[in-house]
Protein backbone atom coordinates (compact mmCIF):
# COMPACT_ATOMS: atom_id res chain seq x y z
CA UNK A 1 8.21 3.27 5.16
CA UNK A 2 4.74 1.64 4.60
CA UNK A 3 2.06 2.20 7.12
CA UNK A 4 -1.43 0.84 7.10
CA UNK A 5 -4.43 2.94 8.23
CA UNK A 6 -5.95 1.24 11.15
CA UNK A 7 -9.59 2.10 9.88
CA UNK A 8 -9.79 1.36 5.96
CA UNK A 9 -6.63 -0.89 5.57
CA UNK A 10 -5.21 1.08 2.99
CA UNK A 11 -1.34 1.23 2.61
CA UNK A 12 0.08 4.47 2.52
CA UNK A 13 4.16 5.30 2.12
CA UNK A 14 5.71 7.76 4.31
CA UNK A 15 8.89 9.40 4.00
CA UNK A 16 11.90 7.81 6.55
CA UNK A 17 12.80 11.17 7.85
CA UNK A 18 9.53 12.48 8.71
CA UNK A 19 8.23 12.92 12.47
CA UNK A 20 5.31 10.26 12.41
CA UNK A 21 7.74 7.84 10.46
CA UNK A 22 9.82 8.27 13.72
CA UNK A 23 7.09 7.95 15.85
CA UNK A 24 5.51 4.92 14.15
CA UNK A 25 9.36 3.24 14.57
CA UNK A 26 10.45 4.04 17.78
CA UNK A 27 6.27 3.49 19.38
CA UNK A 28 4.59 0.74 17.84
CA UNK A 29 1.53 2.01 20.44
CA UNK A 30 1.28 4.90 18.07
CA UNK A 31 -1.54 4.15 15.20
CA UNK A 32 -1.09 5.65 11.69
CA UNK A 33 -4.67 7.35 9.88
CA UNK A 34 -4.59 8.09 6.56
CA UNK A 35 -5.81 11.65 5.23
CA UNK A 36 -9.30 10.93 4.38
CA UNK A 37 -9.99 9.21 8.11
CA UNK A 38 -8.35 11.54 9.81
CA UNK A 39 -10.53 14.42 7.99
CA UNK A 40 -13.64 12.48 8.24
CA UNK A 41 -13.28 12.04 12.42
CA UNK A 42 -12.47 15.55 12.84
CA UNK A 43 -15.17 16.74 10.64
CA UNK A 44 -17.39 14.54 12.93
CA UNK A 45 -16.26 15.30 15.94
CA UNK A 46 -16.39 19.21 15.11
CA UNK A 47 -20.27 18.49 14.19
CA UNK A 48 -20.62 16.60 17.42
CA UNK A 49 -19.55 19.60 19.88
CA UNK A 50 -21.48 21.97 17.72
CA UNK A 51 -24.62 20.17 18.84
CA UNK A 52 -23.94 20.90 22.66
CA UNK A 53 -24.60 17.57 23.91
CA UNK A 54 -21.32 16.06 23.40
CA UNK A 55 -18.91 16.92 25.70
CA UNK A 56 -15.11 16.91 24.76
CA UNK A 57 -12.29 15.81 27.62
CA UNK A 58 -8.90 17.37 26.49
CA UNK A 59 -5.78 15.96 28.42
CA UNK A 60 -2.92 18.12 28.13
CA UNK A 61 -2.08 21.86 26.91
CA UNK A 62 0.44 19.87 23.86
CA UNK A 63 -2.49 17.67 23.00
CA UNK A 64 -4.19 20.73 22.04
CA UNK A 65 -2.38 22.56 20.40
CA UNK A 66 -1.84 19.39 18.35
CA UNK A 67 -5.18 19.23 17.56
């Protein structure tokens, strides 16, 4: 399957039988990052609730342990 990352544009292929092929099918809401984004936000955001000032809203108990 070929996804696009919804921040740099670049095309990526995923495997059919993996879970975020599946969710990327079945949830078109669902948004695909590729590795270097994804590192790059969470390396941001990790610097942004070191400095105290940012505060970070977590939804759900799954959601976190997700993250």
């Amino acid at each position: 399957m070929r996804v696009q990352c919804v921040i740099c544009d670049t095309i990526e292929e995923l495997v059919d039988d993996t879970l975020e092929a599946k969710r990327l099918r079945n949830r078109p809401i669902h948004t695909h990052l590729c590795k270097a984004c994804h590192d790059r936000i969470t390396e941001r955001t990790k610097e942004r609730l070191a400095t105290g000032s940012f505060r970070f809203y977590r939804s759900s108990r799954r959601i976190e342990d997700d993250f």
